[in-house]
PDB file of N, CA and C in Angstrom:
ATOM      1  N   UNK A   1      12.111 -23.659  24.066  1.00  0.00           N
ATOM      2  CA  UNK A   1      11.856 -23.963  22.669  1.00  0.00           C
ATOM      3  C   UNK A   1      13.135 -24.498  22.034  1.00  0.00           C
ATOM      4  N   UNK A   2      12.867 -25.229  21.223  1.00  0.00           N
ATOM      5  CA  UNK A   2      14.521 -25.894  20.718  1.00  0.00           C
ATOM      6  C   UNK A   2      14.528 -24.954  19.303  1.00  0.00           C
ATOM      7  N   UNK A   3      15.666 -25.337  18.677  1.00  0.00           N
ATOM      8  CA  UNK A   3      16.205 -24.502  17.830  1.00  0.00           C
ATOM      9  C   UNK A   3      15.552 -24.541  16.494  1.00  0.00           C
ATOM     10  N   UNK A   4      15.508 -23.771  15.692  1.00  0.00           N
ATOM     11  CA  UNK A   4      14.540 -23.259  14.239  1.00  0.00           C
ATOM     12  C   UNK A   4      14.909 -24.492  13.384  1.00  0.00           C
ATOM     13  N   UNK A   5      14.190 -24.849  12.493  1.00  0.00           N
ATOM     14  CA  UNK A   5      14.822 -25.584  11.469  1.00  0.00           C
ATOM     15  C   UNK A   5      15.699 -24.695  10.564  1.00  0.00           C
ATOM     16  N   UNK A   6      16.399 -24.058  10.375  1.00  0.00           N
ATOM     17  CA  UNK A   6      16.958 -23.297   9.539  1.00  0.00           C
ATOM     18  C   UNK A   6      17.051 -23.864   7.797  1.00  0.00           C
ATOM     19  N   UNK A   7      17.496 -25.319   7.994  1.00  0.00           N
ATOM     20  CA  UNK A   7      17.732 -25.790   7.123  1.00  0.00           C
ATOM     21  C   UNK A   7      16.446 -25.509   6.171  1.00  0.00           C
ATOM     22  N   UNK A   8      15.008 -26.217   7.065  1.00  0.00           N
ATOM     23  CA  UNK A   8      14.015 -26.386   6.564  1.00  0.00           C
ATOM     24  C   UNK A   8      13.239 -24.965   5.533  1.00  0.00           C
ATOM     25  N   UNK A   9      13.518 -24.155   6.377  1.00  0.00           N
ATOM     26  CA  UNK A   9      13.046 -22.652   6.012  1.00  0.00           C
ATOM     27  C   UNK A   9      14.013 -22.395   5.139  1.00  0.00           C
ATOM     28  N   UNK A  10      14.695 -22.102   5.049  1.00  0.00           N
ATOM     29  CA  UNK A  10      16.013 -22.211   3.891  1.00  0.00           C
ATOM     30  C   UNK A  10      15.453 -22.729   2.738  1.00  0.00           C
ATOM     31  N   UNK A  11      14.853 -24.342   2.503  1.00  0.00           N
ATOM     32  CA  UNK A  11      14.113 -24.736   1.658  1.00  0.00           C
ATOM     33  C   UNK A  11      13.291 -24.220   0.814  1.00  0.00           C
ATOM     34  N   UNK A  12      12.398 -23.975   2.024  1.00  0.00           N
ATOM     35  CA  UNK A  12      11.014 -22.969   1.307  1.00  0.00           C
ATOM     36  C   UNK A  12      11.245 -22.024   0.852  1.00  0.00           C
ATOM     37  N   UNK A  13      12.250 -21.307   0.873  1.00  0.00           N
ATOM     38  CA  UNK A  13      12.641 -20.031   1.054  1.00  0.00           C
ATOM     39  C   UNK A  13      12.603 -20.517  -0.732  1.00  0.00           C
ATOM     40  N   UNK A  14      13.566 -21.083  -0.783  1.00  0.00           N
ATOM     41  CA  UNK A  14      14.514 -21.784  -2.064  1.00  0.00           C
ATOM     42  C   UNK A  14      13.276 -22.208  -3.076  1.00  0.00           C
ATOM     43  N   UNK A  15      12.558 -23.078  -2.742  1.00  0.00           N
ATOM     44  CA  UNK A  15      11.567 -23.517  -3.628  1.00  0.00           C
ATOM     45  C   UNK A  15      10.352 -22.670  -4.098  1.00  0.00           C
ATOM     46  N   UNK A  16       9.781 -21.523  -3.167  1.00  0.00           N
ATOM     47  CA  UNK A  16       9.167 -20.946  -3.484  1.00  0.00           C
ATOM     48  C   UNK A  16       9.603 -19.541  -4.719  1.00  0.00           C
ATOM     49  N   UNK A  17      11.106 -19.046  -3.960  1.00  0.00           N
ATOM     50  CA  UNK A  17      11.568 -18.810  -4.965  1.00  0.00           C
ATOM     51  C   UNK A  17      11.878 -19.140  -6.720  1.00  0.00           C
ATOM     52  N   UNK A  18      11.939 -20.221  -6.751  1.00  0.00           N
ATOM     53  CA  UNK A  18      11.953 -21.115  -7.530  1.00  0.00           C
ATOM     54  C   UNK A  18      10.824 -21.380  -8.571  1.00  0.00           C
ATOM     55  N   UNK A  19       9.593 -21.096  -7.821  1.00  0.00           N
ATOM     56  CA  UNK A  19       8.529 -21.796  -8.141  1.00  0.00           C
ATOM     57  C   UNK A  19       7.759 -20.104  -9.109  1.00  0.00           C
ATOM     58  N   UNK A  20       8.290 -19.186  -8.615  1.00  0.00           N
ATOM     59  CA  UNK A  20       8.432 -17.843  -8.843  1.00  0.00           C
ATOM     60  C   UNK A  20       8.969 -17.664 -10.222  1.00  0.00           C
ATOM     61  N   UNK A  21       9.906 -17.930 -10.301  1.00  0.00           N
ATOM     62  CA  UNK A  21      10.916 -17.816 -11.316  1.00  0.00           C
ATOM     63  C   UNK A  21      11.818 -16.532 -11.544  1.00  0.00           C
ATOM     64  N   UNK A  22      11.776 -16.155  -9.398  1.00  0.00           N
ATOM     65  CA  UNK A  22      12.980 -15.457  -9.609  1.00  0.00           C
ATOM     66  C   UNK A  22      14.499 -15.663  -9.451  1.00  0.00           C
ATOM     67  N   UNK A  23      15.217 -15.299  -9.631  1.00  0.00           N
ATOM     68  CA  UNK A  23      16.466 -15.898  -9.632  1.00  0.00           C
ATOM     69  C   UNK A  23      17.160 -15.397  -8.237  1.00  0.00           C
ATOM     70  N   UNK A  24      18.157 -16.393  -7.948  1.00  0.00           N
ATOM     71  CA  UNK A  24      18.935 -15.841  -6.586  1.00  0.00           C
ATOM     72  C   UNK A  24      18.892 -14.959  -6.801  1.00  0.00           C
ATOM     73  N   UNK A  25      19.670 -13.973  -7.692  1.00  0.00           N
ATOM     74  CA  UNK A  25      20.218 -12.454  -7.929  1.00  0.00           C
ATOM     75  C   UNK A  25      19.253 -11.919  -7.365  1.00  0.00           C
ATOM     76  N   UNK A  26      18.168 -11.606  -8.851  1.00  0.00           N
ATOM     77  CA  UNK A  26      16.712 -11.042  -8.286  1.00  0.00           C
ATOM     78  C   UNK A  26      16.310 -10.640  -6.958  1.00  0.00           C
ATOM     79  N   UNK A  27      16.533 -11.715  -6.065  1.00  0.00           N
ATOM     80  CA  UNK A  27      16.026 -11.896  -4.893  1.00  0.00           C
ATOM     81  C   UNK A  27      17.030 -10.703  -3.845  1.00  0.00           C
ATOM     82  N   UNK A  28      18.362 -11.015  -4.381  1.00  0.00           N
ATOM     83  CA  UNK A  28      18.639 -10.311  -3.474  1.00  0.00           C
ATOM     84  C   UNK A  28      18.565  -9.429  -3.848  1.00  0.00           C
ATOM     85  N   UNK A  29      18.750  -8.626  -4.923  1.00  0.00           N
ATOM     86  CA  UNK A  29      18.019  -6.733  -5.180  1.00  0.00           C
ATOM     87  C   UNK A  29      16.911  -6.700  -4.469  1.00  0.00           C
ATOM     88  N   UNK A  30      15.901  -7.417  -5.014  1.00  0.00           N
ATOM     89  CA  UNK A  30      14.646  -6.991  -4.120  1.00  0.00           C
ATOM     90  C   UNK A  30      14.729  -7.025  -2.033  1.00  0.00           C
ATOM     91  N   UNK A  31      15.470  -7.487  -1.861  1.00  0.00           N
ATOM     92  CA  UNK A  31      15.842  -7.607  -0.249  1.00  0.00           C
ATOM     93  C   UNK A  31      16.943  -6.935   0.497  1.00  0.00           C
ATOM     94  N   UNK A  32      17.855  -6.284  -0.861  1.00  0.00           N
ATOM     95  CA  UNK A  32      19.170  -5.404  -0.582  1.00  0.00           C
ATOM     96  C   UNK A  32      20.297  -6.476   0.157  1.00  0.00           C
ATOM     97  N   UNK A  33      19.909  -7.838   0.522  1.00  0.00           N
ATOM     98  CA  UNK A  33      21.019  -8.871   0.848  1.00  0.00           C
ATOM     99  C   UNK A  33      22.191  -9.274  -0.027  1.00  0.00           C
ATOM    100  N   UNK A  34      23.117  -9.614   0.107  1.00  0.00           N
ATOM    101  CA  UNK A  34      23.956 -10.388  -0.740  1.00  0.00           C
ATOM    102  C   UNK A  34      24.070 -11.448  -0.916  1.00  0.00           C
ATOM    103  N   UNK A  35      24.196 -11.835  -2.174  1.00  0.00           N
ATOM    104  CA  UNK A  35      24.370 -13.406  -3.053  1.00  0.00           C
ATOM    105  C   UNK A  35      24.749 -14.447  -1.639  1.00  0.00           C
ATOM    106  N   UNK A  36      26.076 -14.256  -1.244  1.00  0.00           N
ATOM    107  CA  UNK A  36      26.487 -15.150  -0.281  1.00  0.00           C
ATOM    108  C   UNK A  36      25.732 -15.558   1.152  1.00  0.00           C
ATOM    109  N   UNK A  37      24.942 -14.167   1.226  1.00  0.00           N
ATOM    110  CA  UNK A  37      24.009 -14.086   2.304  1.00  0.00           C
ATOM    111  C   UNK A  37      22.674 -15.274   2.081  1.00  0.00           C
ATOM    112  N   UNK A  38      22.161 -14.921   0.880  1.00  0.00           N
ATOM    113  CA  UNK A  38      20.887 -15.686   0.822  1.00  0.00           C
ATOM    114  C   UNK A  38      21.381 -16.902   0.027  1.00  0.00           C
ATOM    115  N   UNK A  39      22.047 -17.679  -0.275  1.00  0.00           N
ATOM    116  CA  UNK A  39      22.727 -18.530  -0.346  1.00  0.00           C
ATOM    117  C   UNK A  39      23.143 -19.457   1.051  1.00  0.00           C
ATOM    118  N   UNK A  40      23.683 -18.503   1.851  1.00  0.00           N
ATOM    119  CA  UNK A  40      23.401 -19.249   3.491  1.00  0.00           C
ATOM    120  C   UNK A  40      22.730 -19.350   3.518  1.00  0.00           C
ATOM    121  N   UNK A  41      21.382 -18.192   3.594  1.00  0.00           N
ATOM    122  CA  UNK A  41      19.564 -18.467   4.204  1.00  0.00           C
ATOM    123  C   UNK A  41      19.629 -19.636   3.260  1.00  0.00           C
ATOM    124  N   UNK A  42      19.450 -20.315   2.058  1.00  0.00           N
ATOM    125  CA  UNK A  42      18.802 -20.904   1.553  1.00  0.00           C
ATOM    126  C   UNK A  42      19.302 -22.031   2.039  1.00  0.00           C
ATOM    127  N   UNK A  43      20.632 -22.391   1.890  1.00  0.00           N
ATOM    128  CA  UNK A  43      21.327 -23.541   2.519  1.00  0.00           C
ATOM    129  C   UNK A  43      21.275 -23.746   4.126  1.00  0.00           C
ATOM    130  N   UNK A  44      20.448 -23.036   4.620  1.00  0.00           N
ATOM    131  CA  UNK A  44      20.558 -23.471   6.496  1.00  0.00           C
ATOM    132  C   UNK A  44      21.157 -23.201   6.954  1.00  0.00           C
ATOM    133  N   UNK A  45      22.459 -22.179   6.228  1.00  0.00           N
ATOM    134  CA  UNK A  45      23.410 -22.160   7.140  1.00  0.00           C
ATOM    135  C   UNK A  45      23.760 -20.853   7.596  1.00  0.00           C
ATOM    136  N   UNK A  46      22.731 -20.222   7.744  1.00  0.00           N
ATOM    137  CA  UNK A  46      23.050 -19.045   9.407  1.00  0.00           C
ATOM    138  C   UNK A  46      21.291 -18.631   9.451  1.00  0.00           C
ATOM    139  N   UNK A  47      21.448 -18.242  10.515  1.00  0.00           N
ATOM    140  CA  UNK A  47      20.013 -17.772  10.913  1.00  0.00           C
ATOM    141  C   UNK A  47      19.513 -16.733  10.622  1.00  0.00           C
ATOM    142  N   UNK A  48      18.286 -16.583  10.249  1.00  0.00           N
ATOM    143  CA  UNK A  48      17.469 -15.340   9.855  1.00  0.00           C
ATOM    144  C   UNK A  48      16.520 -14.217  11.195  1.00  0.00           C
ATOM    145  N   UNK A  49      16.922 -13.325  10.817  1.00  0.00           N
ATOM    146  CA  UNK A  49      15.825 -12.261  11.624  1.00  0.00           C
ATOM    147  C   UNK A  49      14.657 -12.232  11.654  1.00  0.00           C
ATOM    148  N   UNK A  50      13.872 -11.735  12.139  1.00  0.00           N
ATOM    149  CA  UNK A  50      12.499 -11.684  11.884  1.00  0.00           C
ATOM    150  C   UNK A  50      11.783 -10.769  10.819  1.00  0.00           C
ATOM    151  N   UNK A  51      12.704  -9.741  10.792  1.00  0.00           N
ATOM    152  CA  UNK A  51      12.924  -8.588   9.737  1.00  0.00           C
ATOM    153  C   UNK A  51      13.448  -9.710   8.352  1.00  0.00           C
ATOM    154  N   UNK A  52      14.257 -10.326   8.198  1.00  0.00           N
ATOM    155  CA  UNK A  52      14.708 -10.963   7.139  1.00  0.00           C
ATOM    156  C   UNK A  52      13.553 -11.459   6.564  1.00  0.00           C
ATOM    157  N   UNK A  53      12.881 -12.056   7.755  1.00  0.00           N
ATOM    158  CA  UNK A  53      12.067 -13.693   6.871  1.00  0.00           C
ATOM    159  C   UNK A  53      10.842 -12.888   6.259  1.00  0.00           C
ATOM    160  N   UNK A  54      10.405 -11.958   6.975  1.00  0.00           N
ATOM    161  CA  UNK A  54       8.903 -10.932   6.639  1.00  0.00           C
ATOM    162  C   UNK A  54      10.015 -10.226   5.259  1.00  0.00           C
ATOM    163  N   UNK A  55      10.466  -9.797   5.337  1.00  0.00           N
ATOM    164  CA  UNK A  55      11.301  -8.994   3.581  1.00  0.00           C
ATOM    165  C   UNK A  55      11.356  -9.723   2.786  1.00  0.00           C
ATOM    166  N   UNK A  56      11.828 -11.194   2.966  1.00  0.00           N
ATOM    167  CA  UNK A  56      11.873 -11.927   1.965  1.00  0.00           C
ATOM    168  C   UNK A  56      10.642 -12.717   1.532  1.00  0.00           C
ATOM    169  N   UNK A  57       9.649 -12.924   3.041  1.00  0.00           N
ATOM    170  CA  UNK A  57       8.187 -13.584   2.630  1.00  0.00           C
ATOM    171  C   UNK A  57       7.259 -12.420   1.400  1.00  0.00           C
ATOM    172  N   UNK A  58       8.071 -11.140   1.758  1.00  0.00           N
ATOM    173  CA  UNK A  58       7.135  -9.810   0.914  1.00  0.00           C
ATOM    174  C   UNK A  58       7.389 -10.046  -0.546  1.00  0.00           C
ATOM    175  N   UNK A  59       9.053 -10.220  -0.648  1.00  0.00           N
ATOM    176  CA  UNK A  59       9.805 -10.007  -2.054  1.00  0.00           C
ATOM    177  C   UNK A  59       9.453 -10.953  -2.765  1.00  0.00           C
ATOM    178  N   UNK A  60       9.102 -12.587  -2.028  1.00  0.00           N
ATOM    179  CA  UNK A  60       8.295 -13.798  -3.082  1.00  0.00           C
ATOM    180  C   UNK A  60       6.932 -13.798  -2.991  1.00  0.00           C
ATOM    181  N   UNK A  61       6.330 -12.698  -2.480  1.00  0.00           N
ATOM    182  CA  UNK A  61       4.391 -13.020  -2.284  1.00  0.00           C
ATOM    183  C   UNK A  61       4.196 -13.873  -1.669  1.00  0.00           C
ATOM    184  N   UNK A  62       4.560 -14.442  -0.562  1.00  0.00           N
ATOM    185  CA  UNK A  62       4.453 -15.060   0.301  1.00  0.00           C
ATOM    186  C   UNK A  62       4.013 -15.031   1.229  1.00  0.00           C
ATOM    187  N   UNK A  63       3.795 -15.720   2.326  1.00  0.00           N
ATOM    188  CA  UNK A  63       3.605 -15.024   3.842  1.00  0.00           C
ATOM    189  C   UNK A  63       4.675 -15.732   4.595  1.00  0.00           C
ATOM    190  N   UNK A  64       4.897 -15.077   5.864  1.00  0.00           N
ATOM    191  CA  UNK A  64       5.776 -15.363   6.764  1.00  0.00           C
ATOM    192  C   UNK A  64       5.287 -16.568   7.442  1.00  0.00           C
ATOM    193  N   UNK A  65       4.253 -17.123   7.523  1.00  0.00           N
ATOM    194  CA  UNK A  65       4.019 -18.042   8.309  1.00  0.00           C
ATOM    195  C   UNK A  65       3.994 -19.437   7.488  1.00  0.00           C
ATOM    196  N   UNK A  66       4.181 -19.445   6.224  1.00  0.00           N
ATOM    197  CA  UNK A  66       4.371 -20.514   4.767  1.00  0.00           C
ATOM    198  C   UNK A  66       5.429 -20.922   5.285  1.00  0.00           C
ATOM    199  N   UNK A  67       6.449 -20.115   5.312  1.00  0.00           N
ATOM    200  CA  UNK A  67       7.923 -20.023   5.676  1.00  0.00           C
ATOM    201  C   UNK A  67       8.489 -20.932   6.733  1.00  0.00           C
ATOM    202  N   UNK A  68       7.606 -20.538   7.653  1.00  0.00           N
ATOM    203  CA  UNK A  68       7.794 -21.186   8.804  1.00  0.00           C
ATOM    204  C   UNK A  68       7.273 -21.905   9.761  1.00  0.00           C
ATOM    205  N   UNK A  69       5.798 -22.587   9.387  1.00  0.00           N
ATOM    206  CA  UNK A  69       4.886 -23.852   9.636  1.00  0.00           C
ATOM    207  C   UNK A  69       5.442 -24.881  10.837  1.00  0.00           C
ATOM    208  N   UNK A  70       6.487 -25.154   9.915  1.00  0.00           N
ATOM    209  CA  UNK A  70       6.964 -26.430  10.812  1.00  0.00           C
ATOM    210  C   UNK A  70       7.577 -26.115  12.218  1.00  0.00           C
ATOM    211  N   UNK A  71       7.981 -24.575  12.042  1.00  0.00           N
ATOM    212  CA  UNK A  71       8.528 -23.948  13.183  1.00  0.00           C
ATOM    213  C   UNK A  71       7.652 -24.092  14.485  1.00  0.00           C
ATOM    214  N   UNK A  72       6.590 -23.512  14.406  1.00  0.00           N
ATOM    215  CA  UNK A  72       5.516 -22.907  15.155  1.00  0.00           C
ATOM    216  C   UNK A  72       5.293 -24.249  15.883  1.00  0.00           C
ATOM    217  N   UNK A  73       4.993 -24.432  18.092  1.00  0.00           N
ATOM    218  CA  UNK A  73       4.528 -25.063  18.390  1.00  0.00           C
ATOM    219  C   UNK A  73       2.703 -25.701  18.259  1.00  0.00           C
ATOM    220  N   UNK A  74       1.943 -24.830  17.522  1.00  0.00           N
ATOM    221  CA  UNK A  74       0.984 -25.100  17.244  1.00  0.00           C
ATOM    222  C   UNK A  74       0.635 -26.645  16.074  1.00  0.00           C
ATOM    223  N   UNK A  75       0.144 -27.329  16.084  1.00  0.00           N
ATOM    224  CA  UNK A  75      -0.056 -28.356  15.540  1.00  0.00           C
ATOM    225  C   UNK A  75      -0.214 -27.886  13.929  1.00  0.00           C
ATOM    226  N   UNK A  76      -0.112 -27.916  12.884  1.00  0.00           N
ATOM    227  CA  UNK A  76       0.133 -27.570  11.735  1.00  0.00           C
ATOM    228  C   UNK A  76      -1.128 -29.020  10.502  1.00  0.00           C
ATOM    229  N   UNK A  77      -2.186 -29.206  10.720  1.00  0.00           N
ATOM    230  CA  UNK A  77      -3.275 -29.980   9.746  1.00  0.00           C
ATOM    231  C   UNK A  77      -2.917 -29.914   8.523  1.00  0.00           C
ATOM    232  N   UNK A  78      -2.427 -31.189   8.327  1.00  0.00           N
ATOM    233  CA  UNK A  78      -1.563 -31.580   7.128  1.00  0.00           C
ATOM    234  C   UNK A  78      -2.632 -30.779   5.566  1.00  0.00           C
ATOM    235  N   UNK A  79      -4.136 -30.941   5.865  1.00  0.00           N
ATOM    236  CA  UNK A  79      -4.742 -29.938   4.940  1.00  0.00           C
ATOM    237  C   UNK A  79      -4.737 -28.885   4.993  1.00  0.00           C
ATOM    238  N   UNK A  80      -4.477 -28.487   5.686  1.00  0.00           N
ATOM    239  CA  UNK A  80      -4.021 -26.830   5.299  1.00  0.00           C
ATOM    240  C   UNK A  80      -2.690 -26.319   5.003  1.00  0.00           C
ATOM    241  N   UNK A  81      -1.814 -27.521   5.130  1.00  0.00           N
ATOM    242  CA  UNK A  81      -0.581 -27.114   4.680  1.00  0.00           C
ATOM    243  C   UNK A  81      -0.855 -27.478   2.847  1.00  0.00           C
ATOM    244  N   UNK A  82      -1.658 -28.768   2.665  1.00  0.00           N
ATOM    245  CA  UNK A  82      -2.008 -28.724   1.110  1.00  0.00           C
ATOM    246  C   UNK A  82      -2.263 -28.045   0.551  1.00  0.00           C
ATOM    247  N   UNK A  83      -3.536 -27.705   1.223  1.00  0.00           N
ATOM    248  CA  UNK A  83      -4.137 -25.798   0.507  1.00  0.00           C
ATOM    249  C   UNK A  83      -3.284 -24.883   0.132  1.00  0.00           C
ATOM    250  N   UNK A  84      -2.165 -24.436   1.426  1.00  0.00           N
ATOM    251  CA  UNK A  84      -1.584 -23.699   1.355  1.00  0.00           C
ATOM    252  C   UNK A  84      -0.416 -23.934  -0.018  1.00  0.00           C
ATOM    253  N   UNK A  85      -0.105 -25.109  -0.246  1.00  0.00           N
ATOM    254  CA  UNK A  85       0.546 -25.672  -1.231  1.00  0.00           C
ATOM    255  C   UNK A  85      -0.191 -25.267  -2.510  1.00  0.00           C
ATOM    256  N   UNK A  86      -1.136 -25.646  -2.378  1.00  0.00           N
ATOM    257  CA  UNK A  86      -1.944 -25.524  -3.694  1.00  0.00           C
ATOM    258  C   UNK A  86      -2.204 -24.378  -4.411  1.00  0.00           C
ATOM    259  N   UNK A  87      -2.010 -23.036  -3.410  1.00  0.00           N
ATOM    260  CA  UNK A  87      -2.740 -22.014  -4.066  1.00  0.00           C
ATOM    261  C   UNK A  87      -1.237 -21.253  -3.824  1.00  0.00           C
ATOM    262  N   UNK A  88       0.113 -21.771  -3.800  1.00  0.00           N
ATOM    263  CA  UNK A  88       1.382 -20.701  -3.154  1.00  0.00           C
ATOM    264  C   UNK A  88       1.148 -20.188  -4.566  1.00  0.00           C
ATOM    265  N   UNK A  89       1.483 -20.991  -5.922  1.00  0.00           N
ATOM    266  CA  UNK A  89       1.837 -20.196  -7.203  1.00  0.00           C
ATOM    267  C   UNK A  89       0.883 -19.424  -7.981  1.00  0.00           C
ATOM    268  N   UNK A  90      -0.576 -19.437  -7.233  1.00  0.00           N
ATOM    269  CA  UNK A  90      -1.830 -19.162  -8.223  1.00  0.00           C
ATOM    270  C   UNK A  90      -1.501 -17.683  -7.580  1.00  0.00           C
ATOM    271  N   UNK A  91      -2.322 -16.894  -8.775  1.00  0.00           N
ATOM    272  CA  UNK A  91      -2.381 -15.464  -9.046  1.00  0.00           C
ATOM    273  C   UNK A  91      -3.706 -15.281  -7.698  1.00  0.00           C
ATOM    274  N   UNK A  92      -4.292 -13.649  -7.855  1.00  0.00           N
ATOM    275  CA  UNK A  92      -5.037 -13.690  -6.144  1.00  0.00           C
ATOM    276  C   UNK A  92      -6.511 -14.029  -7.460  1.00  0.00           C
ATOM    277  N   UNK A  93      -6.696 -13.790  -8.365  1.00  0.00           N
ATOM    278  CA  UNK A  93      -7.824 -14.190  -9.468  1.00  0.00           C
ATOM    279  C   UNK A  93      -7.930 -16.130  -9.216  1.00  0.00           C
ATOM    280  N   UNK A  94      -7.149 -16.292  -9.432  1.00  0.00           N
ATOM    281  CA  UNK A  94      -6.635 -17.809  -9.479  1.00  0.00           C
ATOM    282  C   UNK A  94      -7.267 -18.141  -7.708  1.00  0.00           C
ATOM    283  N   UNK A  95      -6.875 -17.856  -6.913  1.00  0.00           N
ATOM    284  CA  UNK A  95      -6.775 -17.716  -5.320  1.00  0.00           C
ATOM    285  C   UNK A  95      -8.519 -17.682  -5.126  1.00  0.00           C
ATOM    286  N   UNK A  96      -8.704 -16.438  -5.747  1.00  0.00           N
ATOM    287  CA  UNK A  96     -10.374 -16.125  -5.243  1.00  0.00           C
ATOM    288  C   UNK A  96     -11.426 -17.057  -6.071  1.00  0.00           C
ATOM    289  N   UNK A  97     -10.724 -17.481  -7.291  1.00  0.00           N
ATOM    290  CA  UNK A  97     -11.812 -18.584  -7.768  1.00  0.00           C
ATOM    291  C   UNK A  97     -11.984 -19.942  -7.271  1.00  0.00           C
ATOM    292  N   UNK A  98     -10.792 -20.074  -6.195  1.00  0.00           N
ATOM    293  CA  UNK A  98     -10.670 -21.778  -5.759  1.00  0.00           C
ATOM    294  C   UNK A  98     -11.294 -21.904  -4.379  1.00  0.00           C
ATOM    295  N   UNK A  99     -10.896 -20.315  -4.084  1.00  0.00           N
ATOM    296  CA  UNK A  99     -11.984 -20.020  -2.738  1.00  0.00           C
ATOM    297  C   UNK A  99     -13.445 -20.413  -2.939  1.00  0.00           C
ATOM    298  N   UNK A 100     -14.005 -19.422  -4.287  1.00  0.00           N
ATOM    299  CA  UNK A 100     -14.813 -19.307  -4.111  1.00  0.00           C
ATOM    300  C   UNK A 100     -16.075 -21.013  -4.517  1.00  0.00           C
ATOM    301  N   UNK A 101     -15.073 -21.608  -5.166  1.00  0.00           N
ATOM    302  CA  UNK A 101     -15.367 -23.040  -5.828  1.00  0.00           C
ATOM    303  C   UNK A 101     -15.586 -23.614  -4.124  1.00  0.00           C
ATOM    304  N   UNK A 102     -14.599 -23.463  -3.461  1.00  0.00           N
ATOM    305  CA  UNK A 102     -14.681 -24.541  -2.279  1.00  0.00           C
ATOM    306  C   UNK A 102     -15.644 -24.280  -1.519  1.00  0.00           C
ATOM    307  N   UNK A 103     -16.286 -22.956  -1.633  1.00  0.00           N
ATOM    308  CA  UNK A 103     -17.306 -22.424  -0.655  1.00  0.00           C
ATOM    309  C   UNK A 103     -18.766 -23.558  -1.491  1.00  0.00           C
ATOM    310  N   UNK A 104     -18.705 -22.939  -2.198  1.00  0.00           N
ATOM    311  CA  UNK A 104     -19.934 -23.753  -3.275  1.00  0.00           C
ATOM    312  C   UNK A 104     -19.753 -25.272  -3.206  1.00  0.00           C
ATOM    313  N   UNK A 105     -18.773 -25.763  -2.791  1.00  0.00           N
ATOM    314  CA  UNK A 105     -18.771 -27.253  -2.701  1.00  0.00           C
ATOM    315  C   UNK A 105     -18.784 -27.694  -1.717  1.00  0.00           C
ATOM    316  N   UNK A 106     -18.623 -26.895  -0.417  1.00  0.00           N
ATOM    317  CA  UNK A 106     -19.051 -27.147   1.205  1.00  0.00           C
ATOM    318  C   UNK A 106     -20.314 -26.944   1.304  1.00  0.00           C
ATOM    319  N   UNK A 107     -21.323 -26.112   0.577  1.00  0.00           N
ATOM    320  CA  UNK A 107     -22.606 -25.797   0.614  1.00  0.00           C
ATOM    321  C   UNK A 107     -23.362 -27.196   0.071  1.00  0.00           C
ATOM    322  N   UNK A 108     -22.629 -27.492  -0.979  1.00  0.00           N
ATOM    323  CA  UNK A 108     -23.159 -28.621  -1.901  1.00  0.00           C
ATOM    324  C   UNK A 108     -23.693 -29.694  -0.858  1.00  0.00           C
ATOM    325  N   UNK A 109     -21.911 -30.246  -0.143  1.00  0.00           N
ATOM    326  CA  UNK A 109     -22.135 -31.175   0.649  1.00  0.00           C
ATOM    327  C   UNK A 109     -22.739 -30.804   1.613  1.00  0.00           C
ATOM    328  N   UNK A 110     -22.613 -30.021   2.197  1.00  0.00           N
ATOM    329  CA  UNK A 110     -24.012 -29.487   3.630  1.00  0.00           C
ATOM    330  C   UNK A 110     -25.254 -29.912   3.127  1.00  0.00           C
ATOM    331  N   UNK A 111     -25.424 -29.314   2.203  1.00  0.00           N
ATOM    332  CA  UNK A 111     -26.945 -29.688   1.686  1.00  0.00           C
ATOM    333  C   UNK A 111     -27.340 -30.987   1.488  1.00  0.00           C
ATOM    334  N   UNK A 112     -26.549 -31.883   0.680  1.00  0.00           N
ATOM    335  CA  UNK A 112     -26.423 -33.252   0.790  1.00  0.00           C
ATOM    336  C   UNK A 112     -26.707 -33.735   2.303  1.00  0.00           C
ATOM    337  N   UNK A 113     -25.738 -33.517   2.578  1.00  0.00           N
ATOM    338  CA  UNK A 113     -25.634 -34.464   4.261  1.00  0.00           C
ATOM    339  C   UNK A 113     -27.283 -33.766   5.237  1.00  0.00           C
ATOM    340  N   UNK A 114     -27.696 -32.659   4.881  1.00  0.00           N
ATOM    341  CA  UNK A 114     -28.744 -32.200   5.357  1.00  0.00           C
ATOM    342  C   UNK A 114     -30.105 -33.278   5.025  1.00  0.00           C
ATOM    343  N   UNK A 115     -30.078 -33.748   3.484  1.00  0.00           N
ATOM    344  CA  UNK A 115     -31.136 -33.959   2.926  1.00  0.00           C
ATOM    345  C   UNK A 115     -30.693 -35.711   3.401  1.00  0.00           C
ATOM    346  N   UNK A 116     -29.753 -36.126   3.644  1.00  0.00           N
ATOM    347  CA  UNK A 116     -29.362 -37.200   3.735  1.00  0.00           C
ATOM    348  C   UNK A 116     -30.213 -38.224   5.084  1.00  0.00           C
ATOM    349  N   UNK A 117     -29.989 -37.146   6.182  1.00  0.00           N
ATOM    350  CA  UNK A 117     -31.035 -37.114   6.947  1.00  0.00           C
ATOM    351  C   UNK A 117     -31.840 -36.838   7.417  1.00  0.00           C
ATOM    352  N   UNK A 118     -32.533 -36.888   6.407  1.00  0.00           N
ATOM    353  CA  UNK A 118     -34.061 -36.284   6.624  1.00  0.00           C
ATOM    354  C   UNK A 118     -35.237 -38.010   5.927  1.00  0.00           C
TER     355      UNK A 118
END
């Protein structure tokens, strides 16, 4: 396997934070790290644990695998990285209504495409 994007995860790390509106500081109370520490994580410049990235995916409501997408040899469907985009800042109210919209609009079109050929 070749080496992590560090940089990249660093990013997310950074933007989701961001998108949060917690502050470096913040972040590191909630993770018990230091300023200079997650300041590297964010900047790419030293590597994270596995313990790190799951503490810090916890401390922004995140998941560990947001984090690290691009990492993973599995092929990554640019729509589900949208989705996943789409719903990082929504509340789980926010989350379960877009779910539940998309379910009702896959039914829609099923039904369509059902009646379509007939």
């Amino acid at each position: 396997m070749e080496e992590l994007d560090y940089a990249a995860i660093g990013h997310r790390i950074r933007a989701v934070r961001k998108a949060r509106g917690i502050s470096q500081e913040a972040l590191c109370n909630l993770i018990d790290l230091s300023p200079s520490h997650v300041s590297h994580i964010e900047s790419g410049k030293t590597k994270l644990s596995l313990v790190a990235v799951v503490t810090i995916a916890n401390a922004l409501g995140t998941t560990a695998d947001s984090l690290l997408y691009d990492n993973i040899e599995i092929s990554v469907n640019a729509y589900d990285k949208d989705f996943k985009d789409l719903v990082e800042d929504c509340t789980e109210d926010e989350r379960d209504f877009i779910l539940e919209t998309a379910r009702q609009i896959k039914a829609i079109l099923r039904r369509k495409a059902v009646s379509a050929k007939k």
